[in-house]
PDB file of N, CA and C in Angstrom:
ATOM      1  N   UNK A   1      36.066 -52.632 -21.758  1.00  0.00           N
ATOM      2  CA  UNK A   1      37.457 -52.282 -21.908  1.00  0.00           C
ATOM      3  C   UNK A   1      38.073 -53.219 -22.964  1.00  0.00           C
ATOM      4  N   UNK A   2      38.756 -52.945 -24.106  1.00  0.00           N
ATOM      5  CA  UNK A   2      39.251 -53.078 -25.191  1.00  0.00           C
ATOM      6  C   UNK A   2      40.925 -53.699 -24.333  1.00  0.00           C
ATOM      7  N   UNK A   3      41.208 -54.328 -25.221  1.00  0.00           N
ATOM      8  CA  UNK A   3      42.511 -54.952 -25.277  1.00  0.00           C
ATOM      9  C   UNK A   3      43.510 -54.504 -26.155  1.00  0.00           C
ATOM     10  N   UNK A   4      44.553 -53.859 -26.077  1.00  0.00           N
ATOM     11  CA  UNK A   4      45.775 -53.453 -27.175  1.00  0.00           C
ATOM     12  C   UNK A   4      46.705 -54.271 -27.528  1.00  0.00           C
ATOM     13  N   UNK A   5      46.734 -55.009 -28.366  1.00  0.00           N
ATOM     14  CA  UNK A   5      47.813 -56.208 -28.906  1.00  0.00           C
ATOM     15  C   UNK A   5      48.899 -55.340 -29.369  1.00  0.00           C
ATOM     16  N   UNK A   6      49.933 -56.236 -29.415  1.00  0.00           N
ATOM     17  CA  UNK A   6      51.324 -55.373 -29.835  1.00  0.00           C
ATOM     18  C   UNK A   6      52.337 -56.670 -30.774  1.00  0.00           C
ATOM     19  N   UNK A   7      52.753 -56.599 -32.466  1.00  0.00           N
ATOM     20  CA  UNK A   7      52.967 -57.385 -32.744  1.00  0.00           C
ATOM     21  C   UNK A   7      54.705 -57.852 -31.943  1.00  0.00           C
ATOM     22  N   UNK A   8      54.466 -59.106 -32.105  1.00  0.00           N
ATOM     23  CA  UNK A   8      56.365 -59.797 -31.831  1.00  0.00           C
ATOM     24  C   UNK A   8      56.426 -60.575 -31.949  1.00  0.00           C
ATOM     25  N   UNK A   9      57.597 -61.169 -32.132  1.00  0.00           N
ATOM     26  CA  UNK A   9      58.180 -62.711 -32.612  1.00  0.00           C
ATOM     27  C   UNK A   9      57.932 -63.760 -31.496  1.00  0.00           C
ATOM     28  N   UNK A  10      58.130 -65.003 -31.727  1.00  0.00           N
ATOM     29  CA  UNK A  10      58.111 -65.991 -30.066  1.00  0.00           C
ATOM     30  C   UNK A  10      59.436 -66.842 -30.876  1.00  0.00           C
ATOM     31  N   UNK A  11      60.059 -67.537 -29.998  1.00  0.00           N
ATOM     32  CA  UNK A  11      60.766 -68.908 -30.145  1.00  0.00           C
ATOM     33  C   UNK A  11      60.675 -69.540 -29.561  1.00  0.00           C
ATOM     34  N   UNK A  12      60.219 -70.769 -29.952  1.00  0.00           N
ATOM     35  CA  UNK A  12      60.623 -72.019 -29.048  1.00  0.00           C
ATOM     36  C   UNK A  12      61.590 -73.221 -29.315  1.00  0.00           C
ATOM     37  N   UNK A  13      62.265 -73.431 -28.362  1.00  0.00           N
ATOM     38  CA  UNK A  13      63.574 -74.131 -28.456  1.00  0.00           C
ATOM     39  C   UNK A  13      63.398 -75.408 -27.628  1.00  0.00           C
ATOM     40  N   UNK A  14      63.832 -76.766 -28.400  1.00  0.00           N
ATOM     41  CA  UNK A  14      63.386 -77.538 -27.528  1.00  0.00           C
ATOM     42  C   UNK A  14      64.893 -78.502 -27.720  1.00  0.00           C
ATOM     43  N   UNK A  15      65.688 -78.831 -26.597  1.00  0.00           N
ATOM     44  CA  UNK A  15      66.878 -79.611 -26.580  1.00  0.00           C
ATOM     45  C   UNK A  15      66.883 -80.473 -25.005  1.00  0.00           C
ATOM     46  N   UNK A  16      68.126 -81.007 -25.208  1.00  0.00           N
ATOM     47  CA  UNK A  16      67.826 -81.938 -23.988  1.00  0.00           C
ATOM     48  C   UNK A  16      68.477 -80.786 -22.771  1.00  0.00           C
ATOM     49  N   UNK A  17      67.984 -81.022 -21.269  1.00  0.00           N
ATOM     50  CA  UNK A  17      68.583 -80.551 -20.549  1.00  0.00           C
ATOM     51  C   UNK A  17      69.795 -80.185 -20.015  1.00  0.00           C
ATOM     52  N   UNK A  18      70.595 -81.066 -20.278  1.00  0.00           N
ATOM     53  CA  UNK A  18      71.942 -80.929 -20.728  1.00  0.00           C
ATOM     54  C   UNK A  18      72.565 -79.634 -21.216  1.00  0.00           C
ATOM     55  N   UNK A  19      71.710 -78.835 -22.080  1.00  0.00           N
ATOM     56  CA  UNK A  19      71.894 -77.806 -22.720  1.00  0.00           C
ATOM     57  C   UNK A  19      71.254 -76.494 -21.996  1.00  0.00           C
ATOM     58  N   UNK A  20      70.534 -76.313 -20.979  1.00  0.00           N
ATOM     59  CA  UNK A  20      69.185 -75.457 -20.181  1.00  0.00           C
ATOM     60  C   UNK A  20      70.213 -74.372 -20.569  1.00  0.00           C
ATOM     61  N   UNK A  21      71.698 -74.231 -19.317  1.00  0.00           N
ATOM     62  CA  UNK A  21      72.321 -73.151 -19.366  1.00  0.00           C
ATOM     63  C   UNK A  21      73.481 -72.725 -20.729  1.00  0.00           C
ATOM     64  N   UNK A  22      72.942 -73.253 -21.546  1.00  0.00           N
ATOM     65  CA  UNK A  22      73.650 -72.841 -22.677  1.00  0.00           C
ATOM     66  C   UNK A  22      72.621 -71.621 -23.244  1.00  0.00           C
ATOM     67  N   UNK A  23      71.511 -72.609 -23.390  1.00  0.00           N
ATOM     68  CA  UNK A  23      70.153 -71.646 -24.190  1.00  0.00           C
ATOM     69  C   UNK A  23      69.935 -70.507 -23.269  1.00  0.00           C
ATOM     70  N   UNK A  24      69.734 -70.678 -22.034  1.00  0.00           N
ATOM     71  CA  UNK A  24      69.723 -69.491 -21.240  1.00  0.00           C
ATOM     72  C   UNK A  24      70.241 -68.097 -21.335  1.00  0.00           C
ATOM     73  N   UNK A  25      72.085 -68.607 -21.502  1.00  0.00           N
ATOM     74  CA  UNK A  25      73.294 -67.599 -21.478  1.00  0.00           C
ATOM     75  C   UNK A  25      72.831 -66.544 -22.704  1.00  0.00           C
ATOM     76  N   UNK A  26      72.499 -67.904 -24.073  1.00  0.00           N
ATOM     77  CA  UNK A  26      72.409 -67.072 -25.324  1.00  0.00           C
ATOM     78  C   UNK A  26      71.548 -66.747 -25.651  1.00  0.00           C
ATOM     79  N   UNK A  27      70.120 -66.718 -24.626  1.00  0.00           N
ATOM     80  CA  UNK A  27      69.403 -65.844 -24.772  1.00  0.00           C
ATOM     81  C   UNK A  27      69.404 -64.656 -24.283  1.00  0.00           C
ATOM     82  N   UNK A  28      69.755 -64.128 -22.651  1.00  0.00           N
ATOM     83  CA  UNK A  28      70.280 -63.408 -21.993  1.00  0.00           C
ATOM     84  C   UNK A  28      71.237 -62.194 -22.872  1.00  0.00           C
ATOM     85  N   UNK A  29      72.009 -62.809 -23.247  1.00  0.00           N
ATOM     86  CA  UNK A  29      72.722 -62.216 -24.438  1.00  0.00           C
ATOM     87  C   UNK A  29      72.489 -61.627 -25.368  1.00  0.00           C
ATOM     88  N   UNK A  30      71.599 -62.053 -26.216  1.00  0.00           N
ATOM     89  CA  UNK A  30      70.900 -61.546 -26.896  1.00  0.00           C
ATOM     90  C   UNK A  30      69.776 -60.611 -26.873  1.00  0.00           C
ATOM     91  N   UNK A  31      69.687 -60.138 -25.737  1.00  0.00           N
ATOM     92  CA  UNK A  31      68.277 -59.473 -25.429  1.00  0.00           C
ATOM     93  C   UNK A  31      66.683 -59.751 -24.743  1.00  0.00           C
ATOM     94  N   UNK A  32      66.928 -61.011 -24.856  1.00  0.00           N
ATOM     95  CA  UNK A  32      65.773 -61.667 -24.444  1.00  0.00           C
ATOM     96  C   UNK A  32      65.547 -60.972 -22.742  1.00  0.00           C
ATOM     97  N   UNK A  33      64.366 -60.602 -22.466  1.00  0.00           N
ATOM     98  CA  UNK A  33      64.394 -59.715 -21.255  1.00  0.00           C
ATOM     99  C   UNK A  33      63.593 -61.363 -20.434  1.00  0.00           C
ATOM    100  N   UNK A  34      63.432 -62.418 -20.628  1.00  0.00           N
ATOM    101  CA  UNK A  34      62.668 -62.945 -19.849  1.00  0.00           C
ATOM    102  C   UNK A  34      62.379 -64.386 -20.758  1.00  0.00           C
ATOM    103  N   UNK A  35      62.149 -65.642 -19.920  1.00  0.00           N
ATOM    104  CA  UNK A  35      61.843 -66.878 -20.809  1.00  0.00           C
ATOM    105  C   UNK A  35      61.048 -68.158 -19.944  1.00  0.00           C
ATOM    106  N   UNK A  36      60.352 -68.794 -20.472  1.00  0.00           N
ATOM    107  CA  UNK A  36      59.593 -70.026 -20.087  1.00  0.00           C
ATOM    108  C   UNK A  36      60.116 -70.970 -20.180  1.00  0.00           C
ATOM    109  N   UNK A  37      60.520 -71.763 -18.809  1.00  0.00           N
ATOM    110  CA  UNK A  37      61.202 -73.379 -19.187  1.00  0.00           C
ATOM    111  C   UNK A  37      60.139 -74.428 -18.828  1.00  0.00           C
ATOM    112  N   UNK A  38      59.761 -75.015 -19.708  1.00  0.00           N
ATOM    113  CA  UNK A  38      58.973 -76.384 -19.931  1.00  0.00           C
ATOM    114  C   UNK A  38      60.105 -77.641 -19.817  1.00  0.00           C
ATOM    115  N   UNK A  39      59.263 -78.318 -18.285  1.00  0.00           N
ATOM    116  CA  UNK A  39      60.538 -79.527 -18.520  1.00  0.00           C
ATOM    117  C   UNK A  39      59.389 -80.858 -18.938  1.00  0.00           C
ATOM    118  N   UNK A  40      60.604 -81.802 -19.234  1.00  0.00           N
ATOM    119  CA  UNK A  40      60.022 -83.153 -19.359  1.00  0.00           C
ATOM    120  C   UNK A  40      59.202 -83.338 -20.406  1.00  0.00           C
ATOM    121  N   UNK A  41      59.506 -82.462 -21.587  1.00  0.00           N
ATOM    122  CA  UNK A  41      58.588 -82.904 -22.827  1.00  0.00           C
ATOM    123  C   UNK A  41      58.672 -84.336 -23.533  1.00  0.00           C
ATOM    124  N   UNK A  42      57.778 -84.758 -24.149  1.00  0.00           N
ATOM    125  CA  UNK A  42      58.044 -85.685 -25.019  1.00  0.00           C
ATOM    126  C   UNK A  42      57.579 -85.541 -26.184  1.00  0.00           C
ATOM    127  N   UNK A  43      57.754 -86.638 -27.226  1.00  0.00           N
ATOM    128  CA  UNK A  43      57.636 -86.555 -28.637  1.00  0.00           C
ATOM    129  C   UNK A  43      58.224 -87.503 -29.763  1.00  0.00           C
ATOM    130  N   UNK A  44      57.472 -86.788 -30.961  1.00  0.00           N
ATOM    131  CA  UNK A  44      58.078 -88.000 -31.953  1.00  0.00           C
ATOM    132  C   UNK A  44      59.016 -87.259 -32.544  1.00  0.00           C
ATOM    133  N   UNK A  45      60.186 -87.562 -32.663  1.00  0.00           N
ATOM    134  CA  UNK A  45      61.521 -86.977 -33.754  1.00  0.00           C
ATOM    135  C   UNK A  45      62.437 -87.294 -34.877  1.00  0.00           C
ATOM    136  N   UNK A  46      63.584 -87.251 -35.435  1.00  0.00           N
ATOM    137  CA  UNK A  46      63.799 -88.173 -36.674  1.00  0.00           C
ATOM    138  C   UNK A  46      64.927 -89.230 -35.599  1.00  0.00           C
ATOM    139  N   UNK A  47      64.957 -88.798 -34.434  1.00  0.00           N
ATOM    140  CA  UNK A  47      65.680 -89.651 -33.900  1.00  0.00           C
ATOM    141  C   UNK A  47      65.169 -91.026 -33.151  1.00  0.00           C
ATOM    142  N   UNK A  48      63.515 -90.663 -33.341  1.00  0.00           N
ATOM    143  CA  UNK A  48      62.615 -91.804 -32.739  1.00  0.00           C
ATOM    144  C   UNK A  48      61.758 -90.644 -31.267  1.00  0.00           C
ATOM    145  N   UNK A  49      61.180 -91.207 -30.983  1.00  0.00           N
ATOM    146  CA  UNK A  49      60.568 -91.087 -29.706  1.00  0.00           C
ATOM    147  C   UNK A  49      60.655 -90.623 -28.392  1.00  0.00           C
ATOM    148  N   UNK A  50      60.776 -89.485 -27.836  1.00  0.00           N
ATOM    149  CA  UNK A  50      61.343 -89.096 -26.221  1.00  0.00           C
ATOM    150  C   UNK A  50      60.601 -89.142 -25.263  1.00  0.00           C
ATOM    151  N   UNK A  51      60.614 -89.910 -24.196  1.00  0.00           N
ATOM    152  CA  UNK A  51      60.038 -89.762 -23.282  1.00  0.00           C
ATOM    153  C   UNK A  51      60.140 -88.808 -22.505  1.00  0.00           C
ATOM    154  N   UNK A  52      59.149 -88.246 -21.774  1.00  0.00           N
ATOM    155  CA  UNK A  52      59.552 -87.138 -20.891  1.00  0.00           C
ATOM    156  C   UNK A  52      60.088 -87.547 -19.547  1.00  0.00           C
ATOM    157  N   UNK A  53      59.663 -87.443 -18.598  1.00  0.00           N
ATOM    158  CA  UNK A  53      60.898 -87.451 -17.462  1.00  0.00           C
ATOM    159  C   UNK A  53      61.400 -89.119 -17.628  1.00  0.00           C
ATOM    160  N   UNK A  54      63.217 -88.902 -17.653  1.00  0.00           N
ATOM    161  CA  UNK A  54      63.708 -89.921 -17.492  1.00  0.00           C
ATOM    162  C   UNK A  54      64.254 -89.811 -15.754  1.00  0.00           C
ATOM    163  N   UNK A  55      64.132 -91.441 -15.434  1.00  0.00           N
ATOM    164  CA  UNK A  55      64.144 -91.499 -13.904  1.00  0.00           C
ATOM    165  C   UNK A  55      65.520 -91.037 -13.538  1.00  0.00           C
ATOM    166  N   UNK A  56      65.491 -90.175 -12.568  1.00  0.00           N
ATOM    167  CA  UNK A  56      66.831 -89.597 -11.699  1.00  0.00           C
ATOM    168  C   UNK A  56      67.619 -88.898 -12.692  1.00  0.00           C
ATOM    169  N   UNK A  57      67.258 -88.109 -13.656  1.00  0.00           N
ATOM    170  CA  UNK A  57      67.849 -87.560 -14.856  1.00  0.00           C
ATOM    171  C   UNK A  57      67.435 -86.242 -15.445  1.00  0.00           C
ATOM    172  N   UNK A  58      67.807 -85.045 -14.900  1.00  0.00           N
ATOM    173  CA  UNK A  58      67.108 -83.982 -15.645  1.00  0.00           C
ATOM    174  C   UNK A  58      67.656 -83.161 -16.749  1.00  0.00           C
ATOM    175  N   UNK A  59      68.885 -84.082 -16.634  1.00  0.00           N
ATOM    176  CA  UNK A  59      69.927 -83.384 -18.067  1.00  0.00           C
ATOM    177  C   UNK A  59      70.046 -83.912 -18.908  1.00  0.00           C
ATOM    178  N   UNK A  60      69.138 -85.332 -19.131  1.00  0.00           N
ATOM    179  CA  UNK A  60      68.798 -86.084 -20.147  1.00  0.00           C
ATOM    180  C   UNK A  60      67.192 -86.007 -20.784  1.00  0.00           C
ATOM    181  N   UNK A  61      66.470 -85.343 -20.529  1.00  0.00           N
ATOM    182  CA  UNK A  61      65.070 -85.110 -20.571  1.00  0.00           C
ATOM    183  C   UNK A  61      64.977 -84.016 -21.585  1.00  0.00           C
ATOM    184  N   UNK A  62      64.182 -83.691 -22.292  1.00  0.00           N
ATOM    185  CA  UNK A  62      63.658 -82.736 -23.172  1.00  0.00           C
ATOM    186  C   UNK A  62      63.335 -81.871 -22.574  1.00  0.00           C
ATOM    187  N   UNK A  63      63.892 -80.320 -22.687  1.00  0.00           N
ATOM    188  CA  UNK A  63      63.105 -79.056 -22.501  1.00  0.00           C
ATOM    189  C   UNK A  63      62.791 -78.280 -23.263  1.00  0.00           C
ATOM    190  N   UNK A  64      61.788 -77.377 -23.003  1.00  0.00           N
ATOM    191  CA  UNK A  64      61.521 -76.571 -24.172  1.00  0.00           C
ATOM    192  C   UNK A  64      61.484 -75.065 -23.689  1.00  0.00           C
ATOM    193  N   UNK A  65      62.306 -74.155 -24.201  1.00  0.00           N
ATOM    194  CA  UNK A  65      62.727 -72.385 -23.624  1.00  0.00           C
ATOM    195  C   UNK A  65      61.653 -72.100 -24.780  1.00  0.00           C
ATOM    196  N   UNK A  66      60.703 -70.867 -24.127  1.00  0.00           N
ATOM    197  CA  UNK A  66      60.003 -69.903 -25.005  1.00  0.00           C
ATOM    198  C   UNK A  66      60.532 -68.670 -24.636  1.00  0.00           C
ATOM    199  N   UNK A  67      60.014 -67.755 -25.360  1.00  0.00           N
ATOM    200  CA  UNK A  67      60.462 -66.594 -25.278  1.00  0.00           C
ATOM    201  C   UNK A  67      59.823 -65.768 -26.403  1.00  0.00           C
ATOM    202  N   UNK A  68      59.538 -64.436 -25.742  1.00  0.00           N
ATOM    203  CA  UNK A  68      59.010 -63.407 -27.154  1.00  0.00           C
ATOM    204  C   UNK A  68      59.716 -61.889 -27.133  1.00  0.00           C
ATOM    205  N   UNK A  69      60.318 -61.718 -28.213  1.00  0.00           N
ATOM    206  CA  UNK A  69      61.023 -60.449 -27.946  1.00  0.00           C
ATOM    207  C   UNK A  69      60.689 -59.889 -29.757  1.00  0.00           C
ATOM    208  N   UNK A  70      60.978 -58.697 -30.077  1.00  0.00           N
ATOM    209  CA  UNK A  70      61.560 -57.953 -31.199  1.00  0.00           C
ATOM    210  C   UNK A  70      62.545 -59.167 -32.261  1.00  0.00           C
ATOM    211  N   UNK A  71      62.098 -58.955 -33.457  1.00  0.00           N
ATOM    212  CA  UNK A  71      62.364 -60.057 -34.198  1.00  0.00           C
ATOM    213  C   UNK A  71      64.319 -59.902 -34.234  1.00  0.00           C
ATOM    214  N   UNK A  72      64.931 -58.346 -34.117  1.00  0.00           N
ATOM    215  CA  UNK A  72      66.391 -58.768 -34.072  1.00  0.00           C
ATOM    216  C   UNK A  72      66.948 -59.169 -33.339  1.00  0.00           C
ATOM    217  N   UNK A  73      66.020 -59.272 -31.618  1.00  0.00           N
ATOM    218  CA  UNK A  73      66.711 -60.420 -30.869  1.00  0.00           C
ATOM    219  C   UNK A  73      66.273 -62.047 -31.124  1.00  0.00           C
ATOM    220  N   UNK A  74      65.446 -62.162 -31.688  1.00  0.00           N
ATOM    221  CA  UNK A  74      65.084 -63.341 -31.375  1.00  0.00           C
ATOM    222  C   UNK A  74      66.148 -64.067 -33.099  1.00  0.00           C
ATOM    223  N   UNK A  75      66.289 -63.340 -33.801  1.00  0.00           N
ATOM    224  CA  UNK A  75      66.958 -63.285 -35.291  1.00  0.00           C
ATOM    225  C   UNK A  75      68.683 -63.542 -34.487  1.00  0.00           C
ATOM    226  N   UNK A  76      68.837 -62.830 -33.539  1.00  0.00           N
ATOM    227  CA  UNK A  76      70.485 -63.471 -32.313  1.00  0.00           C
ATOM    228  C   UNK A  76      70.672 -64.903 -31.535  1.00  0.00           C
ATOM    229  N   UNK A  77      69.390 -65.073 -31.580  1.00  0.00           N
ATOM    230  CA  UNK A  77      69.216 -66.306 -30.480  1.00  0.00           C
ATOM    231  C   UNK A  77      69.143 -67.304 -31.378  1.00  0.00           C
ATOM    232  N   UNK A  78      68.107 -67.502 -32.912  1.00  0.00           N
ATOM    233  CA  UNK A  78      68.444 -67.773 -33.565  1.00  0.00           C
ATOM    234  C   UNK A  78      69.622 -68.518 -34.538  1.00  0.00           C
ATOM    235  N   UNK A  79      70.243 -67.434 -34.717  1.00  0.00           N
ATOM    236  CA  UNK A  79      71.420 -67.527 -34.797  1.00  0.00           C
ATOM    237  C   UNK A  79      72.511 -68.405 -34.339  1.00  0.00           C
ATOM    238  N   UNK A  80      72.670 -68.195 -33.020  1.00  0.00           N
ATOM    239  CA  UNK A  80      73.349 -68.790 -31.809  1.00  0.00           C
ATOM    240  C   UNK A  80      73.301 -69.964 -31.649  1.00  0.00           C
ATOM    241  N   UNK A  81      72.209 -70.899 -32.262  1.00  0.00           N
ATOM    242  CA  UNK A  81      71.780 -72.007 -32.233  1.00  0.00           C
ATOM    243  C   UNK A  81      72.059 -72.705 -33.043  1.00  0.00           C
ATOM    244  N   UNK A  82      72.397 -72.241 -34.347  1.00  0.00           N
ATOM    245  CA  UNK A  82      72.943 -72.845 -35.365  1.00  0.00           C
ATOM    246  C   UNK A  82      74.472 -74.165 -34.863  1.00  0.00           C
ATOM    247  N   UNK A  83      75.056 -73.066 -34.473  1.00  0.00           N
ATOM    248  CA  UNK A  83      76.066 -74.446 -34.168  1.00  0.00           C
ATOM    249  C   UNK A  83      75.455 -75.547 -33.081  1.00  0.00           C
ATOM    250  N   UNK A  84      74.649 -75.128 -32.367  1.00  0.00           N
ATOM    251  CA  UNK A  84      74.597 -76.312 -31.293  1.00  0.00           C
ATOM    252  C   UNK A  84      73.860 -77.569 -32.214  1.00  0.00           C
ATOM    253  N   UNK A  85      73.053 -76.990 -32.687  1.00  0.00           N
ATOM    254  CA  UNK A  85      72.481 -77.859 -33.703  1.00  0.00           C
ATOM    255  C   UNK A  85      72.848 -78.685 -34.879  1.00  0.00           C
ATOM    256  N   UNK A  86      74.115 -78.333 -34.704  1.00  0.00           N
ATOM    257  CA  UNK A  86      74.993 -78.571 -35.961  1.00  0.00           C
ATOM    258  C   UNK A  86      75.664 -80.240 -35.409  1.00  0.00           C
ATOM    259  N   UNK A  87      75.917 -79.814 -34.101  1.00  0.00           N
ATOM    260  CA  UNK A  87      76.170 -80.934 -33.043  1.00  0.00           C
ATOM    261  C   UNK A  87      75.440 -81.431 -32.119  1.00  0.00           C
ATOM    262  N   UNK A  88      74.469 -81.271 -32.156  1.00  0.00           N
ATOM    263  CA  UNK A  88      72.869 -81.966 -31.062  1.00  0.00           C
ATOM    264  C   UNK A  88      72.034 -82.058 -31.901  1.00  0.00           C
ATOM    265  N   UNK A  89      70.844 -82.810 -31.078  1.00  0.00           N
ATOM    266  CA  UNK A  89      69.742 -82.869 -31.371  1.00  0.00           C
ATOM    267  C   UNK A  89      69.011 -81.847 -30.929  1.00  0.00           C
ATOM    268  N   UNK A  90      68.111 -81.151 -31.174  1.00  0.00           N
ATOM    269  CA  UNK A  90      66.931 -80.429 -31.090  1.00  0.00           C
ATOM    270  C   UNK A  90      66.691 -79.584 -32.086  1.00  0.00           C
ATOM    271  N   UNK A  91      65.455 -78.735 -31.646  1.00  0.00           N
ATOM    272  CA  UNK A  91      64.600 -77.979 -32.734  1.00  0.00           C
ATOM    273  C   UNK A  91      64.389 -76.394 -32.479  1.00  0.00           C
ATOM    274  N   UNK A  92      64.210 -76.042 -33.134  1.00  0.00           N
ATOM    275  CA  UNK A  92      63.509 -74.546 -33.076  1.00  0.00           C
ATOM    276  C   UNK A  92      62.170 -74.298 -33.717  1.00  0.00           C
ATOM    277  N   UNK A  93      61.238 -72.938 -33.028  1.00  0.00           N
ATOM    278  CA  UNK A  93      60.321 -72.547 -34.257  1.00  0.00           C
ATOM    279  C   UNK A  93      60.055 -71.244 -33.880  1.00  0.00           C
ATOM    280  N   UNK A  94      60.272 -70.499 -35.051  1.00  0.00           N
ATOM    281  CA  UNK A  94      59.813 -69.006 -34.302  1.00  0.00           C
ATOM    282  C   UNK A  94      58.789 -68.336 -35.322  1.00  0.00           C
ATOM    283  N   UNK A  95      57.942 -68.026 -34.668  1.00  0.00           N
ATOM    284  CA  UNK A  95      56.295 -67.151 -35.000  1.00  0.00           C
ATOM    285  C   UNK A  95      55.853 -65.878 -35.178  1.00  0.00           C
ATOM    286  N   UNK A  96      55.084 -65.455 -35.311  1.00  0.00           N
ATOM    287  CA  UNK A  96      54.987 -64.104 -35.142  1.00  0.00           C
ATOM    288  C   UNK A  96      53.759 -64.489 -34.212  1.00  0.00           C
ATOM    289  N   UNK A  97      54.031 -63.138 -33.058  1.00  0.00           N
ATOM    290  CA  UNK A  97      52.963 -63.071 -31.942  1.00  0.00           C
ATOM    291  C   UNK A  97      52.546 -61.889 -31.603  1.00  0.00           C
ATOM    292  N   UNK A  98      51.533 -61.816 -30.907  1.00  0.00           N
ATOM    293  CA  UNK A  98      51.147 -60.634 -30.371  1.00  0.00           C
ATOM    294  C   UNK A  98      50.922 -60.766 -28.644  1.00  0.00           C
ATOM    295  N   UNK A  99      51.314 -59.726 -27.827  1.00  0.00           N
ATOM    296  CA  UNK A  99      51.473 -59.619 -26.622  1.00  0.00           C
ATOM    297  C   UNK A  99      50.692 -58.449 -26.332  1.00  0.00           C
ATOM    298  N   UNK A 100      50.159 -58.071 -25.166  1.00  0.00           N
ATOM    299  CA  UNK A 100      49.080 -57.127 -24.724  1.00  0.00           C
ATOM    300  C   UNK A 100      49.785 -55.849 -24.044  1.00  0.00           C
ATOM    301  N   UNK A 101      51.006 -56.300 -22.756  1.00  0.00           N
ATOM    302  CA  UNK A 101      51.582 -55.600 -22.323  1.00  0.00           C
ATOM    303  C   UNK A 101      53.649 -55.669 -23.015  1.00  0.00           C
ATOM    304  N   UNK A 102      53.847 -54.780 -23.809  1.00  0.00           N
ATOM    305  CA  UNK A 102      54.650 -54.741 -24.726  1.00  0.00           C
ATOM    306  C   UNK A 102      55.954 -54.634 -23.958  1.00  0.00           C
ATOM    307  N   UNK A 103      55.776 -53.552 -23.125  1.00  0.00           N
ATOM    308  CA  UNK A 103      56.842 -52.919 -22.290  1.00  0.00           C
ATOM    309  C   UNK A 103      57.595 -54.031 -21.605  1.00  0.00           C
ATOM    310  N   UNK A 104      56.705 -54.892 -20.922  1.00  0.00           N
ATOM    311  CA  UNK A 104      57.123 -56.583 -20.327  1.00  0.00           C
ATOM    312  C   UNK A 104      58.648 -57.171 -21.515  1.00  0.00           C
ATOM    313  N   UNK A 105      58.256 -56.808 -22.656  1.00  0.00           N
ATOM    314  CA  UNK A 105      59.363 -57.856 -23.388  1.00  0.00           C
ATOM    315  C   UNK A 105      60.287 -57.135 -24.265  1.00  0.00           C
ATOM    316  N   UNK A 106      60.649 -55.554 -23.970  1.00  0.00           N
ATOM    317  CA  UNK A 106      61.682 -55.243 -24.661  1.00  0.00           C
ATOM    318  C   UNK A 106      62.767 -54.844 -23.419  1.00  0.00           C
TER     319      UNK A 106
END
């Protein structure tokens, strides 16, 4: 049995927790039918170094939202991010992907 790929975009968004239900709302919004929250990342940045879980703190910690939809939602969410970024720290990256069951993400 053969596998059917189906092309689509991904994003991943990575800000401090602080922000979870912001990225959430404006993904929701945008179309996004569904998303992955990664907590407690760490890393190197231009701001220096993040540790992942800070003690008794989950709105100070790095998360990272994925998500894969049709490139004009993910081109909204996108978007949407511009200002937060304008005033925070974090990142974006969005890809092109392929998914097996398609119907799952529109």
């Amino acid at each position: 049995m053969s596998v059917v790929f189906h092309d689509i975009q991904k994003i991943e968004i990575i800000v401090k927790g602080e922000k979870l239900d912001f990225v959430q709302n404006l993904m929701q919004q945008a179309g996004a039918q569904g998303h992955t929250v990664i907590r407690d990342i760490s890393g190197m940045g231009d701001h220096g170094f993040h540790e992942g879980r800070l003690l008794f703190n989950d709105q100070s910690s790095l998360i990272m939202l994925v998500a894969v939809a049709k490139p004009d939602v993910i081109e909204k969410i996108a978007a949407g991010l511009v200002p937060l970024f304008e005033k925070n720290s974090g990142v974006m990256f969005v890809s092109d992907a392929k998914v097996a069951r398609l119907e799952k993400f529109l």
